[in-house]
PDB file of N, CA and C in Angstrom:
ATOM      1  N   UNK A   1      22.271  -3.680  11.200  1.00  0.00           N
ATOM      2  CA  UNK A   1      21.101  -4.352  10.702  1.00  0.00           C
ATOM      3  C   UNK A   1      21.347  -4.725   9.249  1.00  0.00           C
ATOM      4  N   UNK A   2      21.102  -5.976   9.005  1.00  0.00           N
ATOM      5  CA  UNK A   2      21.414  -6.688   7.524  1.00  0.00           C
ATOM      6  C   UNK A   2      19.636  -7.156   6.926  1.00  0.00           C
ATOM      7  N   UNK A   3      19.721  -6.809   5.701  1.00  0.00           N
ATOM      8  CA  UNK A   3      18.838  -7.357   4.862  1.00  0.00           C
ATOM      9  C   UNK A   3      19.076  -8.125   3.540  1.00  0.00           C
ATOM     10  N   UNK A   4      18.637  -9.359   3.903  1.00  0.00           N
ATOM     11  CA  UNK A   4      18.633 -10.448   3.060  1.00  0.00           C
ATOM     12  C   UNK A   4      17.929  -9.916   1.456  1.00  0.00           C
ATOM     13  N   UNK A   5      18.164  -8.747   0.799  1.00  0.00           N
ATOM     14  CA  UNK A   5      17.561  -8.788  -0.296  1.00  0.00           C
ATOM     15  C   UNK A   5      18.139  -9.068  -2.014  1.00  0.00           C
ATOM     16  N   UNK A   6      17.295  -9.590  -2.585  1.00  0.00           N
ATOM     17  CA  UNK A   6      17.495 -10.426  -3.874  1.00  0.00           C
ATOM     18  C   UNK A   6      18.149  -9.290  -4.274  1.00  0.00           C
ATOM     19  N   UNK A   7      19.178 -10.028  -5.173  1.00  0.00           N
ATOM     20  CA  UNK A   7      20.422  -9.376  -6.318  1.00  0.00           C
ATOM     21  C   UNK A   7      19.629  -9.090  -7.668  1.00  0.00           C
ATOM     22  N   UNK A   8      19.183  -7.493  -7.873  1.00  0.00           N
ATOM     23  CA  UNK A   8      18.127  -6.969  -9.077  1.00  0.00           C
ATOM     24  C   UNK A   8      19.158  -7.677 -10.856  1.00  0.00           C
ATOM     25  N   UNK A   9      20.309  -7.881 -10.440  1.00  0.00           N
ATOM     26  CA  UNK A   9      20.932  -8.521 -11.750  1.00  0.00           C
ATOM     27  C   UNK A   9      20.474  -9.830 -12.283  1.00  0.00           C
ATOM     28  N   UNK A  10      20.041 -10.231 -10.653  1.00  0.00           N
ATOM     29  CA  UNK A  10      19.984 -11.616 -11.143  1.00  0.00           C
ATOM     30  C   UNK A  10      18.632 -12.452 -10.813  1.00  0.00           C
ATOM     31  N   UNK A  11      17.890 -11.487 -10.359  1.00  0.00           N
ATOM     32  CA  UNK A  11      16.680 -11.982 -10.282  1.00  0.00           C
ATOM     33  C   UNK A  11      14.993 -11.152 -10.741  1.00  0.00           C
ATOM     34  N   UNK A  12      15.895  -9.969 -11.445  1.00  0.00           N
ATOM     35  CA  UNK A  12      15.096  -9.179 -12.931  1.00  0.00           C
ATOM     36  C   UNK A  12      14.792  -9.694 -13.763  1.00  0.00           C
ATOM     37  N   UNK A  13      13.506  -9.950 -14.178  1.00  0.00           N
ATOM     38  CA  UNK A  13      13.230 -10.403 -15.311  1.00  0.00           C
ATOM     39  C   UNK A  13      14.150  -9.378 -16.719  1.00  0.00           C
ATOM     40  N   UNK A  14      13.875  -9.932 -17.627  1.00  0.00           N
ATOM     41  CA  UNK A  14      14.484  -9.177 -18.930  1.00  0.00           C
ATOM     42  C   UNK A  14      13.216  -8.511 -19.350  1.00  0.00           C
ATOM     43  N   UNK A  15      13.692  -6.970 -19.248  1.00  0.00           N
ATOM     44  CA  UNK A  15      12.652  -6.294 -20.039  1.00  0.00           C
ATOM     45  C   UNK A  15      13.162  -5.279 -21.268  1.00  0.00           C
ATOM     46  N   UNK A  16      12.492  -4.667 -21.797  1.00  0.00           N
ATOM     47  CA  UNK A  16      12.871  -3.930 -23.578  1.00  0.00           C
ATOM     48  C   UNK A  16      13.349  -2.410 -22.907  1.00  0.00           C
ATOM     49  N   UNK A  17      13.803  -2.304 -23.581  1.00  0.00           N
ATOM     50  CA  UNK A  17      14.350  -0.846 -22.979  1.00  0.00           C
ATOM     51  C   UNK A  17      13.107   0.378 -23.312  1.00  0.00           C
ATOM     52  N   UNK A  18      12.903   1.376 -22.374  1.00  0.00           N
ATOM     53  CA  UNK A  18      11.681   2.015 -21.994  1.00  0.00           C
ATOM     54  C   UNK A  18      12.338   3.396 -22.610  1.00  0.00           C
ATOM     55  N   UNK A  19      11.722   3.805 -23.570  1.00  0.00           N
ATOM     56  CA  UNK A  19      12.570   5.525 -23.865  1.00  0.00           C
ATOM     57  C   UNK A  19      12.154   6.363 -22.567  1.00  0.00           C
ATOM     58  N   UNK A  20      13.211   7.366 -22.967  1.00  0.00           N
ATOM     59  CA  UNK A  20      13.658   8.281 -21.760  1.00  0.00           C
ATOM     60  C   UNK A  20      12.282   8.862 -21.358  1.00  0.00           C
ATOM     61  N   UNK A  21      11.554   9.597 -22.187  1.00  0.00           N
ATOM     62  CA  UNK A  21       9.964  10.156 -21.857  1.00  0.00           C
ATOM     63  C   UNK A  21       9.462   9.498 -21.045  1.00  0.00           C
ATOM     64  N   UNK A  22       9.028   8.257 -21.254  1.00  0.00           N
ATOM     65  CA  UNK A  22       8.306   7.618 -21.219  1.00  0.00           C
ATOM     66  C   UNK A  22       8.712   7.356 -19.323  1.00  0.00           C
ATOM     67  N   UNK A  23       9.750   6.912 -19.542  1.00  0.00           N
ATOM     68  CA  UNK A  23      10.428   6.477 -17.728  1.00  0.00           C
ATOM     69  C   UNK A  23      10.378   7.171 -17.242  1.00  0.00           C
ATOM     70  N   UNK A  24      10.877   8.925 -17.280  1.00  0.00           N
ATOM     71  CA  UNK A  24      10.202   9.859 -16.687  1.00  0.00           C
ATOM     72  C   UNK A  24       8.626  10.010 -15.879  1.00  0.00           C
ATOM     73  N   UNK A  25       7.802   9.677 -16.623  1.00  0.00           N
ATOM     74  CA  UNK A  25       6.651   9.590 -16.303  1.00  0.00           C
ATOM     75  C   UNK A  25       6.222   8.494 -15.434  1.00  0.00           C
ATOM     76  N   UNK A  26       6.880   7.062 -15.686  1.00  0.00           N
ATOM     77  CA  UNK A  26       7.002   6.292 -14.677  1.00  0.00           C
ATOM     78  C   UNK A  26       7.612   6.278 -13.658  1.00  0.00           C
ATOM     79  N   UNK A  27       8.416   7.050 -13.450  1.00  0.00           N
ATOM     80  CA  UNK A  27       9.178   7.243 -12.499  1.00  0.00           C
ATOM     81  C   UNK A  27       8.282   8.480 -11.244  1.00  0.00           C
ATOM     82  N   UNK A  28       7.706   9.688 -11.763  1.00  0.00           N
ATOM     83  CA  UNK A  28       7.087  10.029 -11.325  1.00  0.00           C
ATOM     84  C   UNK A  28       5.476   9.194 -10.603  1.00  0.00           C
ATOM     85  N   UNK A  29       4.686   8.198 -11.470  1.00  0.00           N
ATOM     86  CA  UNK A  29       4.180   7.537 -11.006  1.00  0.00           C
ATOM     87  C   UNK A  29       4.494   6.728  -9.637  1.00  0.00           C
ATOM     88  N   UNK A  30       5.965   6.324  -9.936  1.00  0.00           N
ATOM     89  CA  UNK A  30       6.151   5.620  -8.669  1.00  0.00           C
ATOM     90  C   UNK A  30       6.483   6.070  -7.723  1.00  0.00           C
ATOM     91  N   UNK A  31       7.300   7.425  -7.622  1.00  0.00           N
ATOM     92  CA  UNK A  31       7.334   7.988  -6.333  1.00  0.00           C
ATOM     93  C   UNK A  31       5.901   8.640  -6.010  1.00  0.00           C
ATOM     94  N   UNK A  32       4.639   8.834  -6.868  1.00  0.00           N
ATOM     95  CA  UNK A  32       3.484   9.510  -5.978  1.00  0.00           C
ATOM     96  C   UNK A  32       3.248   7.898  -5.257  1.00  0.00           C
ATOM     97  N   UNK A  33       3.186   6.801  -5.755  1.00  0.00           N
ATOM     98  CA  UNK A  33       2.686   5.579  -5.144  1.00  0.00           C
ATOM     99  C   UNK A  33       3.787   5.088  -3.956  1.00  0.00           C
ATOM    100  N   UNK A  34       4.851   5.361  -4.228  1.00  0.00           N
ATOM    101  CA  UNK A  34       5.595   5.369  -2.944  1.00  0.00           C
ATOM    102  C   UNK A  34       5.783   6.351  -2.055  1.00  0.00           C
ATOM    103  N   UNK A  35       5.246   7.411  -2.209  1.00  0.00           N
ATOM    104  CA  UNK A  35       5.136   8.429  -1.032  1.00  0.00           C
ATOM    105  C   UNK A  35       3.851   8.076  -0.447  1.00  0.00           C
ATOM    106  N   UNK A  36       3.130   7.291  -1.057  1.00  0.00           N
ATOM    107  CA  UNK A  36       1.480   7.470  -0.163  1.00  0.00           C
ATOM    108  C   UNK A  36       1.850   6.255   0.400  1.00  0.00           C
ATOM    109  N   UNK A  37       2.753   5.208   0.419  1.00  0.00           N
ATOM    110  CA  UNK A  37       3.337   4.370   0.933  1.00  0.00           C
ATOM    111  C   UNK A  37       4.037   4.394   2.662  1.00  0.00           C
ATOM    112  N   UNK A  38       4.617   5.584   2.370  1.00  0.00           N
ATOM    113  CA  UNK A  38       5.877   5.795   2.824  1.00  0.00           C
ATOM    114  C   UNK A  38       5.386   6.329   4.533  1.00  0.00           C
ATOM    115  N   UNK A  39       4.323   6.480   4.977  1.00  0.00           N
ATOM    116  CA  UNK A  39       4.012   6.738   5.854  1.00  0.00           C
ATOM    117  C   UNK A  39       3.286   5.359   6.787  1.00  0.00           C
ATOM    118  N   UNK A  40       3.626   5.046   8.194  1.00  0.00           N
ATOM    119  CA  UNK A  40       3.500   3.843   9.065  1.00  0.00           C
ATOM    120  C   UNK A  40       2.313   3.291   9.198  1.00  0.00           C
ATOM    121  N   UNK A  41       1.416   4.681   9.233  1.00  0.00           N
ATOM    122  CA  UNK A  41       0.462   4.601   9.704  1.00  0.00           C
ATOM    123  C   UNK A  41      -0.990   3.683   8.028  1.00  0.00           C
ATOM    124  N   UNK A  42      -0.332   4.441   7.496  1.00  0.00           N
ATOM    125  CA  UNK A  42      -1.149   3.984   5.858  1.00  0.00           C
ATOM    126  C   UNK A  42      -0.322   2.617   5.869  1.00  0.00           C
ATOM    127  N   UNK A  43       0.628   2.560   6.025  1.00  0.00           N
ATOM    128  CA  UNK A  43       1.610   1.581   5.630  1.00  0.00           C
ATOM    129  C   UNK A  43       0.523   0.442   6.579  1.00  0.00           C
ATOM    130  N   UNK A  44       0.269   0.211   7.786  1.00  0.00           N
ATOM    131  CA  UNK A  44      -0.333  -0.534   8.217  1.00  0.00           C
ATOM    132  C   UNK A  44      -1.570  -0.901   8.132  1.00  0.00           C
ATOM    133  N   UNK A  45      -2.662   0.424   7.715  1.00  0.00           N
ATOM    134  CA  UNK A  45      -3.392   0.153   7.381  1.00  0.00           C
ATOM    135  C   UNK A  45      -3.229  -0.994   6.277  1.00  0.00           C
ATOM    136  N   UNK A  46      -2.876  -0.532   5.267  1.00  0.00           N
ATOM    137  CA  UNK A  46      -2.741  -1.791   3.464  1.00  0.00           C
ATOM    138  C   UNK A  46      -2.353  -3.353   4.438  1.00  0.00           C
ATOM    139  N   UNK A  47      -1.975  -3.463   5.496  1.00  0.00           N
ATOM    140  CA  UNK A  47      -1.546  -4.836   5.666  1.00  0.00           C
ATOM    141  C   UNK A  47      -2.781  -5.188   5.921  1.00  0.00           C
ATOM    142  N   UNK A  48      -3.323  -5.076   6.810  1.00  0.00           N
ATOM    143  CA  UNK A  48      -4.639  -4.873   7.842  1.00  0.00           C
ATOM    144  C   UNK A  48      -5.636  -5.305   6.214  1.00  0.00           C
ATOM    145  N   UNK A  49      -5.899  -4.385   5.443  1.00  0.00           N
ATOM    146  CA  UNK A  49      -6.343  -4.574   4.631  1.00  0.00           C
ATOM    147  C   UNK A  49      -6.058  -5.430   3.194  1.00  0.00           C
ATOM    148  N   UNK A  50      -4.500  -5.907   3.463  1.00  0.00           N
ATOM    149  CA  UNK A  50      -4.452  -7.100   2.561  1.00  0.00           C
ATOM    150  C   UNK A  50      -5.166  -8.729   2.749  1.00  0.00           C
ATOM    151  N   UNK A  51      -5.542  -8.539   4.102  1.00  0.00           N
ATOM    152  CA  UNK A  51      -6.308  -9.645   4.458  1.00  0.00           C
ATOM    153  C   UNK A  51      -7.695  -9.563   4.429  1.00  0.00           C
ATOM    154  N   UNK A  52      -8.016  -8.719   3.885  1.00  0.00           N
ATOM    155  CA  UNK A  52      -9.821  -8.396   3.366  1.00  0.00           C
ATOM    156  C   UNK A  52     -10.401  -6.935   3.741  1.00  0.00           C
ATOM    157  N   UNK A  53     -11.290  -6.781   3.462  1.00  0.00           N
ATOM    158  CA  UNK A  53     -12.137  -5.700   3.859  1.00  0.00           C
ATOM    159  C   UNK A  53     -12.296  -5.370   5.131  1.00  0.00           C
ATOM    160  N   UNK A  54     -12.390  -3.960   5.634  1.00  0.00           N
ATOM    161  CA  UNK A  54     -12.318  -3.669   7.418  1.00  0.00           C
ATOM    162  C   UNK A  54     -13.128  -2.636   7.528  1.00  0.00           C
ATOM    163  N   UNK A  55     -13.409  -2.081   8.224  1.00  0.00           N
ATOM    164  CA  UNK A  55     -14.232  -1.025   8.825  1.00  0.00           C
ATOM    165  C   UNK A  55     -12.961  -0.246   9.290  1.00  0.00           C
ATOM    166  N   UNK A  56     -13.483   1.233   9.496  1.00  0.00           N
ATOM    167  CA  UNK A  56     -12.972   1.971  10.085  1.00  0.00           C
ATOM    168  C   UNK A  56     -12.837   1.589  11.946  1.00  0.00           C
ATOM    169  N   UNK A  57     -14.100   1.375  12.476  1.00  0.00           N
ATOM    170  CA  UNK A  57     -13.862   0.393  13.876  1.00  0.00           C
ATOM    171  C   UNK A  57     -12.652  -0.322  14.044  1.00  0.00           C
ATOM    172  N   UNK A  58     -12.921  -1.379  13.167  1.00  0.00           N
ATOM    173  CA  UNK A  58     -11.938  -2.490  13.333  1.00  0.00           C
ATOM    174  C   UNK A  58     -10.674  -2.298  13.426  1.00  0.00           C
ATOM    175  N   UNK A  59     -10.173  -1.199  12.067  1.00  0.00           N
ATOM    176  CA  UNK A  59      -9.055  -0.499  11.891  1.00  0.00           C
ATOM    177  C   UNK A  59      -8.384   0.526  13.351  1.00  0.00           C
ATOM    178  N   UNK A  60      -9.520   1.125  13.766  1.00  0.00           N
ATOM    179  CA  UNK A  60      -9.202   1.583  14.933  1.00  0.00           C
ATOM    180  C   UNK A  60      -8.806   0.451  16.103  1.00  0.00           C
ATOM    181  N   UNK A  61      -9.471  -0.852  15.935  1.00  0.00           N
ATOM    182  CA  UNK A  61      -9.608  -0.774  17.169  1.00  0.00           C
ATOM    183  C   UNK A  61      -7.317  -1.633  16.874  1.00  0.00           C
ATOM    184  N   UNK A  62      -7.322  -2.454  15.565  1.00  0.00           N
ATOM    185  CA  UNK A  62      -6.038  -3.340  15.162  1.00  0.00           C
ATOM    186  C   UNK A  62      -5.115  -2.243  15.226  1.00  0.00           C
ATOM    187  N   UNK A  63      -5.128  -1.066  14.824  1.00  0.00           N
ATOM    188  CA  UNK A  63      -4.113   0.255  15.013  1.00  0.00           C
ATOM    189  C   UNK A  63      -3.671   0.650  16.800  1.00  0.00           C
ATOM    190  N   UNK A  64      -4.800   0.756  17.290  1.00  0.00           N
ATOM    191  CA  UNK A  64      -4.442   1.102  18.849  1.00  0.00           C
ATOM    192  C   UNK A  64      -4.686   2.448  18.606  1.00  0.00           C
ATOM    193  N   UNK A  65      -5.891   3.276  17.335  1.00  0.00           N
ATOM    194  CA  UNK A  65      -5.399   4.799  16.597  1.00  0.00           C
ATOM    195  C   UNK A  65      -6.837   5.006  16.903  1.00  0.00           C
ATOM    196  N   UNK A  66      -6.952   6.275  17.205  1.00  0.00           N
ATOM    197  CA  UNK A  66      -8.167   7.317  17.167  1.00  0.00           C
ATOM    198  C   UNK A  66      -8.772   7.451  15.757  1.00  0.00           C
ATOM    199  N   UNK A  67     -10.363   7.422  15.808  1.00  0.00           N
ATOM    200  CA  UNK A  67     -11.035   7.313  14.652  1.00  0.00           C
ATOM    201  C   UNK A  67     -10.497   8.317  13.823  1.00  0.00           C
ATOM    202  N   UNK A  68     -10.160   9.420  14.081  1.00  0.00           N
ATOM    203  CA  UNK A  68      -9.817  10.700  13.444  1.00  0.00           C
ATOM    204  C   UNK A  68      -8.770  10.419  12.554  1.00  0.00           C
ATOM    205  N   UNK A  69      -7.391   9.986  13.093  1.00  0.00           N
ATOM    206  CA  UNK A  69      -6.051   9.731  12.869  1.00  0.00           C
ATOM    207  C   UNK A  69      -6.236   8.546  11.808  1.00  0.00           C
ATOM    208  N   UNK A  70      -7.103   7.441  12.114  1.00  0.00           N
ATOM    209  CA  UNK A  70      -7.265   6.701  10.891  1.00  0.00           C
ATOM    210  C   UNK A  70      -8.267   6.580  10.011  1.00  0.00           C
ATOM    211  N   UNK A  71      -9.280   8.241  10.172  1.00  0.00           N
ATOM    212  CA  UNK A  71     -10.065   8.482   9.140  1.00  0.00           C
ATOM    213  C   UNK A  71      -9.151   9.058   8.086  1.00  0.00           C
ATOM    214  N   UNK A  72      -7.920   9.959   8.786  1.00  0.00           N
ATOM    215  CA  UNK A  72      -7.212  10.960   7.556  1.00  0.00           C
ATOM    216  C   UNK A  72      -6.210  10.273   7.205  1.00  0.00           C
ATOM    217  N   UNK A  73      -5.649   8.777   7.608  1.00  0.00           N
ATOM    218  CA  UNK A  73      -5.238   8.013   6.539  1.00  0.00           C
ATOM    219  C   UNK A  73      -5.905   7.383   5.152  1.00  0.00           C
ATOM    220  N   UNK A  74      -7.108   7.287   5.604  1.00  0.00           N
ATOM    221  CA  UNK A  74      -7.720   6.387   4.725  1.00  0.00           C
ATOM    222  C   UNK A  74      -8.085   7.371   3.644  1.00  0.00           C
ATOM    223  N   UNK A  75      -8.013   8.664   4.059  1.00  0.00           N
ATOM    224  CA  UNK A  75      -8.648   9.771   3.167  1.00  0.00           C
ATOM    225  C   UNK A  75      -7.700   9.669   2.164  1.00  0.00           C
ATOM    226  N   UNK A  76      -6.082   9.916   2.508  1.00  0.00           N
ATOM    227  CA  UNK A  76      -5.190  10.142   1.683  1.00  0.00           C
ATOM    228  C   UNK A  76      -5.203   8.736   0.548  1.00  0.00           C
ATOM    229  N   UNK A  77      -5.275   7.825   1.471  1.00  0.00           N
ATOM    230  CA  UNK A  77      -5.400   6.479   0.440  1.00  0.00           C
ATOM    231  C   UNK A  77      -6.483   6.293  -1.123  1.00  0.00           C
ATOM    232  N   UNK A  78      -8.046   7.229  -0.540  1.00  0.00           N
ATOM    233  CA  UNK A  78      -8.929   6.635  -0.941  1.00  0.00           C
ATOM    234  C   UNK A  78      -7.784   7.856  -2.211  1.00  0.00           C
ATOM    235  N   UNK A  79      -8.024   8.927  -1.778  1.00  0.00           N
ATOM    236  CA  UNK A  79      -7.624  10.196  -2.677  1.00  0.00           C
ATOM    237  C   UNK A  79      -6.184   9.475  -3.518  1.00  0.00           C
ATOM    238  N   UNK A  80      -5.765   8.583  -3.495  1.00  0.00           N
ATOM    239  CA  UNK A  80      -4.753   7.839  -4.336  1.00  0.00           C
ATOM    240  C   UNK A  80      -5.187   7.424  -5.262  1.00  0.00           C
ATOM    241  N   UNK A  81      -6.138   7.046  -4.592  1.00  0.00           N
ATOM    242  CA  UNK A  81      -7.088   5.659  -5.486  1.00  0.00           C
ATOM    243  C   UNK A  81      -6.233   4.331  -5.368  1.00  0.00           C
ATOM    244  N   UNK A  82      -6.067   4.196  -3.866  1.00  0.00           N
ATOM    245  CA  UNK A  82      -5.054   2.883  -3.419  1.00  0.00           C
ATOM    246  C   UNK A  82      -6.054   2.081  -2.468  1.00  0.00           C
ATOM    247  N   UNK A  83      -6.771   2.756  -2.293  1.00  0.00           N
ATOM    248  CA  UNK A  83      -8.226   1.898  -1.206  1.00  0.00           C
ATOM    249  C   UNK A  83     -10.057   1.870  -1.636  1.00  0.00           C
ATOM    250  N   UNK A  84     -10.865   1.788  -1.263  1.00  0.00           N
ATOM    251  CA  UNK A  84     -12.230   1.799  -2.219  1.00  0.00           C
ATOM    252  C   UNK A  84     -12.917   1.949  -0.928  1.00  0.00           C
ATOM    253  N   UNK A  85     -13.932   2.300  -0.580  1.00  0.00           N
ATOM    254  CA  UNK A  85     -15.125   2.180   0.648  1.00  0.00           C
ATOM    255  C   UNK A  85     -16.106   1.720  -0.336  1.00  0.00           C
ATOM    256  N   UNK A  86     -17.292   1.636   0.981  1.00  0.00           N
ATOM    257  CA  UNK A  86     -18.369   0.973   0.573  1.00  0.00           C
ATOM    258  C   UNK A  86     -19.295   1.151   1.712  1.00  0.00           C
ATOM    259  N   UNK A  87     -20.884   1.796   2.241  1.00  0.00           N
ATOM    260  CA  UNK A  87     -21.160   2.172   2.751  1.00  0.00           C
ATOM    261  C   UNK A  87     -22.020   1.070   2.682  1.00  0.00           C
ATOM    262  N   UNK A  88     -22.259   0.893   4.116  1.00  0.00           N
ATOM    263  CA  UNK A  88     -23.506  -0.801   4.567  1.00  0.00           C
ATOM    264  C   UNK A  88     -24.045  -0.121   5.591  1.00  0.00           C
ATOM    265  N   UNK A  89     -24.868   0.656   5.384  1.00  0.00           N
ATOM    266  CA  UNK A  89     -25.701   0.886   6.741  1.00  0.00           C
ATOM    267  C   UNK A  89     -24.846   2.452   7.512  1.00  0.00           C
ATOM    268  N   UNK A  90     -24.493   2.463   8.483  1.00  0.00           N
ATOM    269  CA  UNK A  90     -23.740   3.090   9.196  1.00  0.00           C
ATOM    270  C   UNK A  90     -21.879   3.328   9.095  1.00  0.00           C
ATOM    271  N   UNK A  91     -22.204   1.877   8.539  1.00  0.00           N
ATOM    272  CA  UNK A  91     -20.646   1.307   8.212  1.00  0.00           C
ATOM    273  C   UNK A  91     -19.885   1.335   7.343  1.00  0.00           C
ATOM    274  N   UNK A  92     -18.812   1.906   7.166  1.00  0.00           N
ATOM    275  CA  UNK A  92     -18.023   2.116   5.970  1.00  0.00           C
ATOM    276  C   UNK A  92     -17.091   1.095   5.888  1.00  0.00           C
ATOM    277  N   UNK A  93     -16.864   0.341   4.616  1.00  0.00           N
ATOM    278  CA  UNK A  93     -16.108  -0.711   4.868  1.00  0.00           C
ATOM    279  C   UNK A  93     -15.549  -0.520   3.554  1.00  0.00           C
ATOM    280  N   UNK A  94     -13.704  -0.926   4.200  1.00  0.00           N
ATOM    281  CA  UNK A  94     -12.466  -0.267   3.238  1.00  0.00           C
ATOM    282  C   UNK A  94     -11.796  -1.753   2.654  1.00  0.00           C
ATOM    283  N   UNK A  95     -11.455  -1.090   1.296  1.00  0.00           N
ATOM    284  CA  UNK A  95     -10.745  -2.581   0.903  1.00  0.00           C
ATOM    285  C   UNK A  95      -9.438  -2.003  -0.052  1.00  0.00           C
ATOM    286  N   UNK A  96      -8.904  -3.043  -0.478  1.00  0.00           N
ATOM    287  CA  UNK A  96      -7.780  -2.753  -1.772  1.00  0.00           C
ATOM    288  C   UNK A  96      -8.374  -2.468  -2.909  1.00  0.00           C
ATOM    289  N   UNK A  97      -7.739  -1.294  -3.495  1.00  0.00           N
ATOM    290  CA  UNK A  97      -8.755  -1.052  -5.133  1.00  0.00           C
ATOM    291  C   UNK A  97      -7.420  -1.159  -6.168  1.00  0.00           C
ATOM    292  N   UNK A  98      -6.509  -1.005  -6.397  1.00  0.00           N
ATOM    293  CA  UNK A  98      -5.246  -1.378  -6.591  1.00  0.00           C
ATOM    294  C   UNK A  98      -4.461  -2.433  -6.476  1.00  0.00           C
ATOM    295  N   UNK A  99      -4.489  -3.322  -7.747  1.00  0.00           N
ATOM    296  CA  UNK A  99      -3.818  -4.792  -7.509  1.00  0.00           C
ATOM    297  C   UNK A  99      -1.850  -3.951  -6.956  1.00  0.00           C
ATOM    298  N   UNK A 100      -1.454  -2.681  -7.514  1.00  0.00           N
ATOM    299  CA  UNK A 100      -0.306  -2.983  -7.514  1.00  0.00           C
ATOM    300  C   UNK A 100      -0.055  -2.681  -5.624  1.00  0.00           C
ATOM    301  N   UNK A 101      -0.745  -2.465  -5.474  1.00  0.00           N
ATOM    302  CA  UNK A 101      -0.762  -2.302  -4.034  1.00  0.00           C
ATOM    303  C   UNK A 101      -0.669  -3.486  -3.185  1.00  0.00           C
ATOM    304  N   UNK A 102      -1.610  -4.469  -3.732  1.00  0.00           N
ATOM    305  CA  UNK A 102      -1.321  -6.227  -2.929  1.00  0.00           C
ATOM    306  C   UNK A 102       0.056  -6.499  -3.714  1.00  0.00           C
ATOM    307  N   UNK A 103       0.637  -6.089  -4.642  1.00  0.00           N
ATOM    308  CA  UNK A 103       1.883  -6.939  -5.026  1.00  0.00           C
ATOM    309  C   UNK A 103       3.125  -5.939  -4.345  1.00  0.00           C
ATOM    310  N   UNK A 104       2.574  -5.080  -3.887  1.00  0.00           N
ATOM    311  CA  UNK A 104       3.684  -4.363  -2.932  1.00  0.00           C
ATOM    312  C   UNK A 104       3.692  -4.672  -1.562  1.00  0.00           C
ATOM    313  N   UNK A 105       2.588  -5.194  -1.021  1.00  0.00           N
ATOM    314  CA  UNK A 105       2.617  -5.479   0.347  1.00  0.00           C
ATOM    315  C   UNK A 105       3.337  -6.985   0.349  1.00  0.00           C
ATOM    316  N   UNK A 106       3.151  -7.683  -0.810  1.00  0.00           N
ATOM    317  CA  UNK A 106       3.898  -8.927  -0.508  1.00  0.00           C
ATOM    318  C   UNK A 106       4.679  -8.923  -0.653  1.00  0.00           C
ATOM    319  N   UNK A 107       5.848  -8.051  -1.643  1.00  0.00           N
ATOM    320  CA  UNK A 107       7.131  -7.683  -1.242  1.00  0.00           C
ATOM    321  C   UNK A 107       7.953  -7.552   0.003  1.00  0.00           C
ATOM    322  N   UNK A 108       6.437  -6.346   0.386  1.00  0.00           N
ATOM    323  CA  UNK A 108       7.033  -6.013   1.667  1.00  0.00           C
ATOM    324  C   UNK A 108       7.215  -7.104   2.854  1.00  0.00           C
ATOM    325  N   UNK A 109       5.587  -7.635   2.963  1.00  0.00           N
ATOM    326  CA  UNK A 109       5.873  -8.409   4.013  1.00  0.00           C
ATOM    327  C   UNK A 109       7.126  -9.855   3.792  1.00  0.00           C
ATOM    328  N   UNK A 110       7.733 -10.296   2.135  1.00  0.00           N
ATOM    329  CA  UNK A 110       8.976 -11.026   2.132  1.00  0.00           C
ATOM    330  C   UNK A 110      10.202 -10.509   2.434  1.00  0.00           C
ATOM    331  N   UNK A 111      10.423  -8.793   2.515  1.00  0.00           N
ATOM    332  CA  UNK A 111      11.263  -8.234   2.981  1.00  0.00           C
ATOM    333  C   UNK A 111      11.813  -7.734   4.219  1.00  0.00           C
ATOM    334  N   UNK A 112      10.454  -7.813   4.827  1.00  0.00           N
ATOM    335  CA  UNK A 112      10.479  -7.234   5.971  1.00  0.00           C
ATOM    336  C   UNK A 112       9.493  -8.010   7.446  1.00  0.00           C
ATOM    337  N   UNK A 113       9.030  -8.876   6.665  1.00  0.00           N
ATOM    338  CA  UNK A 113       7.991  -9.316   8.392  1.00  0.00           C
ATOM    339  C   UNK A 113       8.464 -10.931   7.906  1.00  0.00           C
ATOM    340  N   UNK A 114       8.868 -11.356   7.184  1.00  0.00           N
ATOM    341  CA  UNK A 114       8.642 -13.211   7.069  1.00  0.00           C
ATOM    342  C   UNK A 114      10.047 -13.313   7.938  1.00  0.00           C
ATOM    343  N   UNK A 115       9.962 -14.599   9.037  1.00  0.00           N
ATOM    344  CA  UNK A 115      10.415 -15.101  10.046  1.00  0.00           C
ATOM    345  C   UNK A 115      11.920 -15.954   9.140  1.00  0.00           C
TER     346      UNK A 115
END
């Protein structure tokens, strides 16, 4: 299996050099945001939800997943602070609360789902 992905030499922007402290700490940032990533099931949810706001229903019904199984994704998400609810009645309705989260799914989906 081959992946077509961009050369980081040559298609990195130029940035200032980051002291060592400091990257540390970013670095830790990004693996907590890529571990809450890193699982299929969340992972699909954020797509699902890069195209707007959903219900837990809906989510169940686009997953093929038991309310349960994609209540305790969304838990871990909200607990990121990578997703937002919003209560309408009966209905809980989930969205993106995290821009860096839409600029990771479009990565993803240029890396991995575009034809």
């Amino acid at each position: 299996m081959s992946f077509d992905l961009p050369d980081p030499q040559l298609d990195a922007p130029e940035a200032a050099p980051v002291p060592p402290e400091q990257m540390v700490m970013q670095a830790q940032a990004a693996a907590g945001f890529l571990k809450a990533l890193s699982h299929e099931g969340r992972l699909m949810i954020l797509c699902h939800l890069s195209n707007g706001e959903r219900s837990v229903t809906e989510l169940e019904a686009l997953l093929a997943s038991r309310q349960a199984a994609v209540s305790q994704q969304l838990a871990r998400l909200r607990q990121e602070g990578l997703v937002s609810a919003r209560r309408e009645g009966k209905t809980i309705w989930y969205s993106i609360a995290d821009p860096k989260v839409s600029r990771a799914m479009v990565l993803l989906y240029d890396m991995f789902c575009r034809p």
